[in-house]
Protein backbone atom coordinates (compact mmCIF):
# COMPACT_ATOMS: atom_id res chain seq x y z
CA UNK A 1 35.10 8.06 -28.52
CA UNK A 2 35.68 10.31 -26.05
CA UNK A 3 34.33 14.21 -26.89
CA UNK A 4 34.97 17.02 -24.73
CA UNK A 5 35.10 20.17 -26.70
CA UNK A 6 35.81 22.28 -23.79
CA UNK A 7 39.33 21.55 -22.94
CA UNK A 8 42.05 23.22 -24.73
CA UNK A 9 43.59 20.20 -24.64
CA UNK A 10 41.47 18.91 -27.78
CA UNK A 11 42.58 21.87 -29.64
CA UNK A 12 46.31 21.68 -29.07
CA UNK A 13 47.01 20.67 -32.80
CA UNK A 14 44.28 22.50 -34.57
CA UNK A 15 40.64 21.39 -34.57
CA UNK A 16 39.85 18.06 -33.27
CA UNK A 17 38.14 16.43 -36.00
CA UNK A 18 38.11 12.93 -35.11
CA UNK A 19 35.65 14.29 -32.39
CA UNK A 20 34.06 16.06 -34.91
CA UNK A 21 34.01 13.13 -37.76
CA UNK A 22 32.19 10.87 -34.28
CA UNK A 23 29.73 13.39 -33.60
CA UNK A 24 28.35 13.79 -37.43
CA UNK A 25 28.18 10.57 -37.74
CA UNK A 26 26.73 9.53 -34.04
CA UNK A 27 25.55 12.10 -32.69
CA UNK A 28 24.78 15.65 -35.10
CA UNK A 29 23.15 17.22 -32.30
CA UNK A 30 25.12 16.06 -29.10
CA UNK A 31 24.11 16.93 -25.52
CA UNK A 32 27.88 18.08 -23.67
CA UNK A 33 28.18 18.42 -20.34
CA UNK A 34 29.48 21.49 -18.41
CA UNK A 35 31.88 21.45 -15.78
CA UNK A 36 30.55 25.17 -14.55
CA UNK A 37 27.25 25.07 -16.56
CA UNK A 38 24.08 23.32 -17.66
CA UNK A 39 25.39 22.21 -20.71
CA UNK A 40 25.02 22.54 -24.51
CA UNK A 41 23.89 20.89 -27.73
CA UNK A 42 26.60 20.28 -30.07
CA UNK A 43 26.21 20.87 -33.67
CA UNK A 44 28.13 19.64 -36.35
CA UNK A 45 26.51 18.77 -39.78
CA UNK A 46 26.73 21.64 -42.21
CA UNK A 47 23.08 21.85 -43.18
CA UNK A 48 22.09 22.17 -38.90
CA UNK A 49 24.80 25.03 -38.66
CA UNK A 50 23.89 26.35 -41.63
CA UNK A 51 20.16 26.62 -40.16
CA UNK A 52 20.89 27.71 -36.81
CA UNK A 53 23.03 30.52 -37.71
CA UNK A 54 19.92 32.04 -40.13
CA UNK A 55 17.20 31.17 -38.07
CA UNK A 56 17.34 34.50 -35.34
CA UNK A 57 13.95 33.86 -34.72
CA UNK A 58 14.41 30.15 -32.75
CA UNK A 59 17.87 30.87 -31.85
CA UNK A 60 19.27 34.17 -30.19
CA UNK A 61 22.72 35.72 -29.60
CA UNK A 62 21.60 36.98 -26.17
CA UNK A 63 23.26 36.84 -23.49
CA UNK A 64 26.35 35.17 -25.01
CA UNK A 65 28.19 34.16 -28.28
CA UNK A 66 30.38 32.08 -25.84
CA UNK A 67 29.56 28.53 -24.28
CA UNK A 68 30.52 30.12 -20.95
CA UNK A 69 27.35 32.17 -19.62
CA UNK A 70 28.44 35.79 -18.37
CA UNK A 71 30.15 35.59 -15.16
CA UNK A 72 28.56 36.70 -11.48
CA UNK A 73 29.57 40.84 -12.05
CA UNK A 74 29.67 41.29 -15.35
CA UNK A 75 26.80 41.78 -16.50
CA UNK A 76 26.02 44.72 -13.67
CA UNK A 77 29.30 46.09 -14.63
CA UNK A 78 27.51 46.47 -17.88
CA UNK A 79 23.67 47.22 -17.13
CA UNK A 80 21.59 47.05 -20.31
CA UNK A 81 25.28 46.98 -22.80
CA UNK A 82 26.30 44.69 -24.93
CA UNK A 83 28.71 43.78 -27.95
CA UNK A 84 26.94 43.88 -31.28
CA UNK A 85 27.88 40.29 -31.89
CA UNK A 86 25.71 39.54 -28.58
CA UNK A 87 22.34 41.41 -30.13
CA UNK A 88 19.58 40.18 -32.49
CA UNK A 89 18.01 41.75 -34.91
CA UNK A 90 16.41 44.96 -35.56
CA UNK A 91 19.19 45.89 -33.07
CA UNK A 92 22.06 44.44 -34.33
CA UNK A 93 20.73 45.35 -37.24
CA UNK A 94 21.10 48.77 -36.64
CA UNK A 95 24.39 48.83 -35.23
CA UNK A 96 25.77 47.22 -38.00
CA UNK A 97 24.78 49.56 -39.88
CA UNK A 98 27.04 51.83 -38.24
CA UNK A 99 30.15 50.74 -39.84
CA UNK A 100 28.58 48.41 -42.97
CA UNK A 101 29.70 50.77 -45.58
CA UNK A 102 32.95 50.66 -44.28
CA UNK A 103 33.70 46.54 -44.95
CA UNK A 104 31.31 46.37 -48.06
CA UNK A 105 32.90 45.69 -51.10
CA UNK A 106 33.65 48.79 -52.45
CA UNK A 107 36.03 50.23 -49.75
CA UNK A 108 37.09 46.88 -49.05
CA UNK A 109 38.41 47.25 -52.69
CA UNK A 110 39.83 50.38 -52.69
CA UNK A 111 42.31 49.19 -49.91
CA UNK A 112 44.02 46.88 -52.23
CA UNK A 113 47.01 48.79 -52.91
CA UNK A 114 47.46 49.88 -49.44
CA UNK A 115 47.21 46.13 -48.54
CA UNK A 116 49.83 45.22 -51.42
CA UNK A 117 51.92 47.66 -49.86
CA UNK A 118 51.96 46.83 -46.32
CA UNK A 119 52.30 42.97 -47.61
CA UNK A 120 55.76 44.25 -49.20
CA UNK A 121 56.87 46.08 -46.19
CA UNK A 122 55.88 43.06 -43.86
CA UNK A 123 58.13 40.54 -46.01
CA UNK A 124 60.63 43.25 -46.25
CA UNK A 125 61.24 43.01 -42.83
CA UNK A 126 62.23 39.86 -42.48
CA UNK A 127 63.53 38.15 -45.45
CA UNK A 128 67.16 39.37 -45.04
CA UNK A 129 66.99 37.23 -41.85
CA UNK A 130 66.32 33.78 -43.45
CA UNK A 131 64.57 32.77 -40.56
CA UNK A 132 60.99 34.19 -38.34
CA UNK A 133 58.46 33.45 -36.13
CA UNK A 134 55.56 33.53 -38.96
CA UNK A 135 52.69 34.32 -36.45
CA UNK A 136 54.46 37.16 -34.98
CA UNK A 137 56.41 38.67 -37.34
CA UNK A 138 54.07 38.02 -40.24
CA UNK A 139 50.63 37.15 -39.92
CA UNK A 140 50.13 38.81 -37.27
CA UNK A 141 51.36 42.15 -38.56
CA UNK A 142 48.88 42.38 -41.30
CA UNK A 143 46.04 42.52 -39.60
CA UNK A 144 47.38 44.84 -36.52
CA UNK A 145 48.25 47.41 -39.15
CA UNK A 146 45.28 47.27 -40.58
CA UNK A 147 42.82 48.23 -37.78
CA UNK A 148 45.46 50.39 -36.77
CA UNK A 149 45.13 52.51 -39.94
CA UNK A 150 41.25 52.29 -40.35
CA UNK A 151 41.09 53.48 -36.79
CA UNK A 152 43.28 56.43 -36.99
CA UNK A 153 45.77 54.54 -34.22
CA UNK A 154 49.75 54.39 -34.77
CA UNK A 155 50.87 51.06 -35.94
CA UNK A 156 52.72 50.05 -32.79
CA UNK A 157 49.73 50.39 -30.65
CA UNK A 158 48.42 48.35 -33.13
CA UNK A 159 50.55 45.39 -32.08
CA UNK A 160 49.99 46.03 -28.10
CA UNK A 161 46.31 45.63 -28.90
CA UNK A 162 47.36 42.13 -30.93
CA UNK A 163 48.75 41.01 -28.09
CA UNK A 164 45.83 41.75 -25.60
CA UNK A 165 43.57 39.88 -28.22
CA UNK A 166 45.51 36.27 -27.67
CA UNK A 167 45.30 36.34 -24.37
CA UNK A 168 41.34 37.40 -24.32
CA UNK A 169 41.03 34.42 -26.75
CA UNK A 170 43.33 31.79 -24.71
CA UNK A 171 41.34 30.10 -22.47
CA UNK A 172 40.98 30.92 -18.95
CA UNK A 173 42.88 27.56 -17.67
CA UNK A 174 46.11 27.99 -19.57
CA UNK A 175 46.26 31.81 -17.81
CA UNK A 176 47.09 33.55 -14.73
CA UNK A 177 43.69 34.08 -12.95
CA UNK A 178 42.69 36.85 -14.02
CA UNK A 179 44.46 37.83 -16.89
CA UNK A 180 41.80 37.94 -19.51
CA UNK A 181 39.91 40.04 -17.64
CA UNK A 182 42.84 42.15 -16.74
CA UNK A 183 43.47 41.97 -21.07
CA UNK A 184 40.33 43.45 -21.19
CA UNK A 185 40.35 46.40 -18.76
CA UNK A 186 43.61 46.95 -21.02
CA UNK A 187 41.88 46.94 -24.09
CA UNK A 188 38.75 49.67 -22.43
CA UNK A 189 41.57 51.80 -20.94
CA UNK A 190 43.03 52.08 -24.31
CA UNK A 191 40.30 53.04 -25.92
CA UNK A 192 39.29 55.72 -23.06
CA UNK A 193 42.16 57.72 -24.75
CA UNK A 194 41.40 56.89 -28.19
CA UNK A 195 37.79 58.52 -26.69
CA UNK A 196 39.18 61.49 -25.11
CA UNK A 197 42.04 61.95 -28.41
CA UNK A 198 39.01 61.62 -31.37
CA UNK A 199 36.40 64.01 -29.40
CA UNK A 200 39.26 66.59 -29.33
CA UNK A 201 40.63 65.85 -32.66
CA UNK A 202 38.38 64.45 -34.95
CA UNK A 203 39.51 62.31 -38.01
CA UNK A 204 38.95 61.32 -41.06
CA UNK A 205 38.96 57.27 -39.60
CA UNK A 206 36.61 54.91 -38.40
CA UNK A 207 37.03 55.66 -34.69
CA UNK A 208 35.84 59.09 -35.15
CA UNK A 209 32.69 57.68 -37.37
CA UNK A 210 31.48 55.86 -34.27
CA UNK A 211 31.87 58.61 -31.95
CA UNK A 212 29.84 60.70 -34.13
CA UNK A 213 27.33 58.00 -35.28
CA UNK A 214 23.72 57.86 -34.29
CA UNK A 215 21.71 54.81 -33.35
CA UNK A 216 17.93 55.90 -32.84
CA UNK A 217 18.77 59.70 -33.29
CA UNK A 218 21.64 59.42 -29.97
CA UNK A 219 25.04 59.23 -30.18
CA UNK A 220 27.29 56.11 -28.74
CA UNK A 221 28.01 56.69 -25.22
CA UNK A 222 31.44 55.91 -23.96
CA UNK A 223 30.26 52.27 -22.90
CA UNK A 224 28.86 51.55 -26.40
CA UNK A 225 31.96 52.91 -28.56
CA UNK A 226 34.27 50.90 -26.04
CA UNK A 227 32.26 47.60 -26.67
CA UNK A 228 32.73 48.22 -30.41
CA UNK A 229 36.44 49.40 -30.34
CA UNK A 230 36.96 45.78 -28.34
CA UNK A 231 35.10 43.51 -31.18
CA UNK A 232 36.55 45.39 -33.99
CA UNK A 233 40.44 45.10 -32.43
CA UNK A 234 39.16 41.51 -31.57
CA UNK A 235 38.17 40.42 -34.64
CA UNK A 236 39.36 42.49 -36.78
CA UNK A 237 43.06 39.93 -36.85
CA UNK A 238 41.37 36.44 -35.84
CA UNK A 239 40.68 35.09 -39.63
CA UNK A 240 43.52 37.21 -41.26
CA UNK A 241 46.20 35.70 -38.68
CA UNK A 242 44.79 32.32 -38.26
CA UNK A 243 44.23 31.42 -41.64
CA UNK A 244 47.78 32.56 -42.89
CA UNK A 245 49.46 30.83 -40.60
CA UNK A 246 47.33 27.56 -40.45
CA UNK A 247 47.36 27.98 -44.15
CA UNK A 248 50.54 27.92 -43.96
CA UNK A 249 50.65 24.61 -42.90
CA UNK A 250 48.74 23.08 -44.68
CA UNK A 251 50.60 24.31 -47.72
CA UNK A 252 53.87 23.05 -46.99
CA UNK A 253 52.10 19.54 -45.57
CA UNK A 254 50.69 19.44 -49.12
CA UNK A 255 53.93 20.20 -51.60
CA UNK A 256 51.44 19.67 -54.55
CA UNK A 257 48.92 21.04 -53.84
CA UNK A 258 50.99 24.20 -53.05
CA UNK A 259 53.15 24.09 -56.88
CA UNK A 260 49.87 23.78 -58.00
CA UNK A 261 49.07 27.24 -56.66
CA UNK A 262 52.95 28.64 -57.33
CA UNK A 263 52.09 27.96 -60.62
CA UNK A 264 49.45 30.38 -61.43
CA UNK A 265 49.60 32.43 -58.49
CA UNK A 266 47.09 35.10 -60.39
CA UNK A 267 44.03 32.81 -61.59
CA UNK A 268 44.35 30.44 -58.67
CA UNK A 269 44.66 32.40 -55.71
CA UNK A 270 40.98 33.02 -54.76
CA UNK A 271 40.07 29.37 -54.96
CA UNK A 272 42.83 28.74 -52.67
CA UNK A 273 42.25 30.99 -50.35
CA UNK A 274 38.78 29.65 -50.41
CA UNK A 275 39.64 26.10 -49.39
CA UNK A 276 42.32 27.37 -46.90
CA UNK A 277 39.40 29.02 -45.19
CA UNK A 278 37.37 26.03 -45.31
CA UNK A 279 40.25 23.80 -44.51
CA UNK A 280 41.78 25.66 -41.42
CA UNK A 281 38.25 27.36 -39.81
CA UNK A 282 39.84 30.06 -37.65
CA UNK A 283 36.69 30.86 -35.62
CA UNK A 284 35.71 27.40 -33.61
CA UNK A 285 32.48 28.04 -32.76
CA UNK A 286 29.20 30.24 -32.22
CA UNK A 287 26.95 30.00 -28.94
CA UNK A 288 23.11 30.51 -29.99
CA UNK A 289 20.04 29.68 -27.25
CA UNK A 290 16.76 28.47 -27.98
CA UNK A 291 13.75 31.63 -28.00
CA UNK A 292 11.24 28.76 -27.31
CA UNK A 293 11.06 24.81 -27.84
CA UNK A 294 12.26 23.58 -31.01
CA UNK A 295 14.10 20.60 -32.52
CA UNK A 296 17.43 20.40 -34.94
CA UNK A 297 17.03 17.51 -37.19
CA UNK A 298 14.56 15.87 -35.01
CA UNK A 299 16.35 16.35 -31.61
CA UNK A 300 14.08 18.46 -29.23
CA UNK A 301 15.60 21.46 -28.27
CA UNK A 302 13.84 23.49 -24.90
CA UNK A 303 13.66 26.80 -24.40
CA UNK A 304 16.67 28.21 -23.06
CA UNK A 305 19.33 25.83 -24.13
CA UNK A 306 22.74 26.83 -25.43
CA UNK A 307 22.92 25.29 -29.07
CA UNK A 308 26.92 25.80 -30.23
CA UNK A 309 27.64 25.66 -34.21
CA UNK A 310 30.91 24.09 -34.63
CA UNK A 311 32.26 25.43 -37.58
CA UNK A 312 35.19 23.20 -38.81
CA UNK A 313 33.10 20.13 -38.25
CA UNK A 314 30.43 21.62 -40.71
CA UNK A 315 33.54 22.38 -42.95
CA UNK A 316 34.92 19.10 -42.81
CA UNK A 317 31.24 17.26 -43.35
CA UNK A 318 31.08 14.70 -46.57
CA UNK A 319 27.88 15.28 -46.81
CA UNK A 320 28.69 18.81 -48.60
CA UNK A 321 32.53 18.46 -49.34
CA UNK A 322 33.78 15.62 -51.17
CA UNK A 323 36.83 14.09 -49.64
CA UNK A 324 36.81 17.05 -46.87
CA UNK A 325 39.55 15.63 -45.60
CA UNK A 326 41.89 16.30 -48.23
CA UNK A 327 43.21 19.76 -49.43
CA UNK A 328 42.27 20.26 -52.67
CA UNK A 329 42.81 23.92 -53.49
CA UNK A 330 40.60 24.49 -56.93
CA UNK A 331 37.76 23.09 -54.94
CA UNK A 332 34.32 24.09 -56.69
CA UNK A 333 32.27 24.72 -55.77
CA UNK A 334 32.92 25.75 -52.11
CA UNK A 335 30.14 26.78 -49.92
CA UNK A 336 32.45 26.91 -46.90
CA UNK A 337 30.53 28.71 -43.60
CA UNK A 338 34.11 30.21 -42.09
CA UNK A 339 32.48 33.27 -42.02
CA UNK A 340 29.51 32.22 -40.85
CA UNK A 341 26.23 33.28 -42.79
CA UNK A 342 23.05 34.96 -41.74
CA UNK A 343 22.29 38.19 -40.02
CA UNK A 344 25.82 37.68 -38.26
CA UNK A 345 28.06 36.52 -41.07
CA UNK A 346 31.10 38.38 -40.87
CA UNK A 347 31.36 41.88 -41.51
CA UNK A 348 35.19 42.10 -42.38
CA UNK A 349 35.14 38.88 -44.53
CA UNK A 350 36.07 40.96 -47.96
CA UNK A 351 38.68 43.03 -46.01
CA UNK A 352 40.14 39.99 -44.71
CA UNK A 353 40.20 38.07 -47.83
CA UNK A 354 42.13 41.19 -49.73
CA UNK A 355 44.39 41.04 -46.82
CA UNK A 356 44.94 37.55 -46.72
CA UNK A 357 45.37 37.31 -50.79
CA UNK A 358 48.24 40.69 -50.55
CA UNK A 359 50.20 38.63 -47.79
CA UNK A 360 49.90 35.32 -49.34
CA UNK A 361 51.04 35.84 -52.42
CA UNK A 362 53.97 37.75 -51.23
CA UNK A 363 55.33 35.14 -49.11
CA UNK A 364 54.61 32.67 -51.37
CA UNK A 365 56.59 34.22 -54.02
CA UNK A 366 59.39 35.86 -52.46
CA UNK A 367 60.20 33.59 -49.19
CA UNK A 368 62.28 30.79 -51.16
CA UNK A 369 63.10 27.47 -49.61
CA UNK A 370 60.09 27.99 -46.99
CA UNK A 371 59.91 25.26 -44.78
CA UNK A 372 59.18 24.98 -40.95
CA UNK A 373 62.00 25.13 -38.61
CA UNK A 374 60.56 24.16 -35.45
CA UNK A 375 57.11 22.37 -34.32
CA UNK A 376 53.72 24.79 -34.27
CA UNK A 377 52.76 25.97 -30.74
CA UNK A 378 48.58 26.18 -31.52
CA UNK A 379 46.82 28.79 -29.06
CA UNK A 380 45.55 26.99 -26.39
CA UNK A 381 41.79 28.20 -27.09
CA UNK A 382 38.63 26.22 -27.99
CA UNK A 383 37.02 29.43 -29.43
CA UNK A 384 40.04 30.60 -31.79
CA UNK A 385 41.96 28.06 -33.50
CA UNK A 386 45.73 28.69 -35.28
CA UNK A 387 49.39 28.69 -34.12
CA UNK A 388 50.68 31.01 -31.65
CA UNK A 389 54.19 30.93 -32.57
CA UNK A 390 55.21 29.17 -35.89
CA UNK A 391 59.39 29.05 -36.75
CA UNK A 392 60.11 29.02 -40.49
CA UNK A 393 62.84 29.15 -42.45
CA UNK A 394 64.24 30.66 -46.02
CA UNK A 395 66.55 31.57 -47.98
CA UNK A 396 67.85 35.39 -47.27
CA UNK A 397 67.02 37.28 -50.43
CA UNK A 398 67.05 41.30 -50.57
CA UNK A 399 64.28 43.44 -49.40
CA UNK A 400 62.16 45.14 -52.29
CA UNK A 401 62.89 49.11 -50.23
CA UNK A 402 64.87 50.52 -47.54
C-alpha cells in the first residue's frame, strides 16, 4: 500500500481511507516522509488521537497546527504572535476565554431562530430554480452569514471572506504561487478596516468584544485582533460547509438510510447529524510536536517530532465504531472526535451543530426530488476535506417569502 498523505491527490474524493484502514492496521503510528521537511508520525487509531490531543503536556501546538513548519519570513513578520489555535495552555487558555461565553451553550441556543430563519431565506433563494451549486449557493451561505452577523460585518463581505478561506485551505500546489499568502494579506487588510470602523463605532458584536478585551490587564493590539479575526472567519464555515455538503452525499448514496431520517425529521435529527460528522470528518488533521521523548502505543517518539492526528481515520477505526464503514445514522453511542477534544476541542462546535441542524432539515424537507446533477469537485486540500462545487437538482417549488 502506498501512503502519502501529503498530496492532494489522495484527497480528491474525500478522505483516503484505504490509506487510513492500512495504517491502523500496519502501522498506528507511521513515520511519513517530507518532501520539504523532516517528517512526521502518523496517527490513526482513535484511542492514540484521542490521547495526543489531551495530553498538552507531551505534545504542544507550538509552532504549528500544520504539517508544514512556518515558512523562512513568517515568523519575523510576526515576532512573538501567534493564532490561538497555535498556543498551549495557560495561554490559550486565556485567550479563549476571550470569546468562550460567546459559543457556550447558552448563546449558541439563543441563535436558533435566527439560524431557522436564515436556513429559510437560504432555500428560498434557490428553490424556484430547480437546480444549484449546493456548496456555493447553500452550504456555504450559512456559515458566511453567520460570522458575518456575530461580527457586526454586512453579509456580502461575508461571502468575499468565504472565498478567501478556500483558497487559504487549498493546498499550495493546486494554486498560483503565491496566492494563499496573497488570500491572507486579503483577509488582514480586511480586517484593518473592520479595526479602524469598530474603534470609531463600537458595537454591540463580537468584533468590538475583542477590541475591547483584556488578556493580562492589556488590550489586543492590532496584530493579535487580526490573528483572531483570521481563525474565527477561517473556521468559523469549515465544519458547517463541509459537513452539509459531504453529508449531503452520503445521504443520497444511502436512500435508506436517508427515509429513515425523512421520517422523523424531529427525534432523529441529532443522531444524524452526529454520524454525518463522524462519517464525513471535515477537519483532516491536527499537527502536535513532542515537549520531550515519549512513545504512542509503544513507538518512541523524540523530542521535537511532528506527531499529526488524523481525524477520519480515528472516525472510521473498528476498534470504537462497529461497521465504521457503513452509515448508520441512529448510531449510539457515538463518541466521534470531529471536533476534536481536549484543551483545543472546538469552540464553535454547538453553533455549528444548530447551524447545521436549521439548514439540514430545510433542505431535506423542502428540496423535493434532490438528486446530484453533476460529479462532486472535492477541494483539493489535505487539511480541509468536502466538495468545492456540488450540482444538484429538484423540483421548483415556491419560496416560503418574497
Amino acid at each position: 500500500m502506498k501512503i502519502d498523505l501529503l498530496s492532494p491527490s489522495s484527497f480528491s474524493a474525500g478522505h483516503p481511507f484505504e490509506q487510513y484502514r492500512w495504517l491502523r492496521d500496519n502501522a498506528p503510528v507511521h513515520w511519513h516522509a517530507e518532501l520539504d521537511g523532516p517528517g512526521f508520525w502518523a496517527v490513526t487509531r482513535h484511542r492514540d488521537v484521542h490521547a495526543v490531543d489531551r495530553d498538552h503536556g507531551a505534545f504542544s501546538s507550538e509552532p504549528t497546527i500544520m504539517i508544514q513548519d512556518p515558512l523562512a519570513g513568517q515568523e519575523a513578520q510576526f515576532g512573538n504572535y501567534k493564532m490561538m489555535l497555535m498556543m498551549d495552555p495557560p495561554q490559550h487558555t486565556a485567550y479563549r476565554k476571550l470569546i468562550r461565553a460567546e459559543f457556550a451553550h447558552g448563546p449558541a441556543d439563543a441563535l436558533a431562530p435566527r439560524l431557522r430563519e436564515l436556513a429559510t431565506e437560504i432555500v428560498d433563494r434557490v428553490i424556484e430554480r430547480g437546480a444549484c451549486d449546493f456548496v456555493q449557493d447553500v452550504a456555504g451561505e450559512m456559515p458566511s452569514f453567520v460570522i458575518a452577523e456575530l461580527m457586526g460585518l454586512p453579509r456580502d463581505d461575508g461571502r468575499e471572506l468565504y472565498k478567501l478561506t478556500e483558497i487559504i485551505h487549498t493546498s499550495p500546489e493546486a494554486l498560483p504561487e503565491g496566492a494563499g499568502l496573497s488570500a491572507v494579506a486579503k483577509m488582514f487588510e480586511y480586517g484593518q478596516g473592520v479595526i479602524k470602523e469598530k474603534r470609531a463605532r463600537p458595537a454591540n458584536d463580537l468584533a468590538t468584544k475583542l477590541l475591547e478585551a483584556e488578556v493580562d490587564g492589556k488590550r489586543l493590539d492590532d496584530i493579535e485582533f487580526l490573528l483572531f479575526f483570521l481563525l474565527l472567519v477561517d473556521a468559523g464555515g469549515d465544519t458547517t460547509r463541509n459537513l452539509l455538503s459531504g453529508g449531503l452525499i452520503a445521504l443520497l448514496e444511502n436512500p435508506s438510510e436517508l427515509a429513515w431520517l425523512k421520517a422523523d425529521m424531529p427525534q432523529r435529527l441529532a443522531p444524524a447529524r452526529e454520524e454525518l460528522l463522524r462519517w464525513c470528518t471535515p477537519v483532516v488533521y491536527m499537527r502536535r510536536t513532542a515537549r520531550h521523548d515519549t512513545e504512542i502505543a509503544g513507538q518512541p517518539i523524540k523530542q521535537g517530532q511532528k506527531v499529526v492526528m488524523y481525524f477520519g481515520a480515528a472516525n472510521r477505526d473498528a476498534d470504537k465504531f462497529a461497521e465504521p464503514d457503513c452509515l448508520r445514522l441512529s448510531r449510539a453511542p457515538n463518541e466521534h472526535i470531529a471536533f476534536g477534544n481536549g484543551p483545543h476541542v472546538c469552540l464553535g462546535q454547538h453553533i455549528a451543530r444548530i447551524e447545521i441542524d436549521a439548514l439540514l432539515r430545510e433542505v431535506l424537507e423542502r428540496l423535493e426530488g434532490l438528486a446530484l446533477a453533476g460529479a462532486p469537485e472535492w477541494l483539493p486540500s489535505n487539511f480541509i476535506s468536502g466538495p468545492k462545487h456540488l450540482p444538484v437538482r429538484f423540483r421548483p417549488a415556491k419560496r416560503r417569502s418574497r
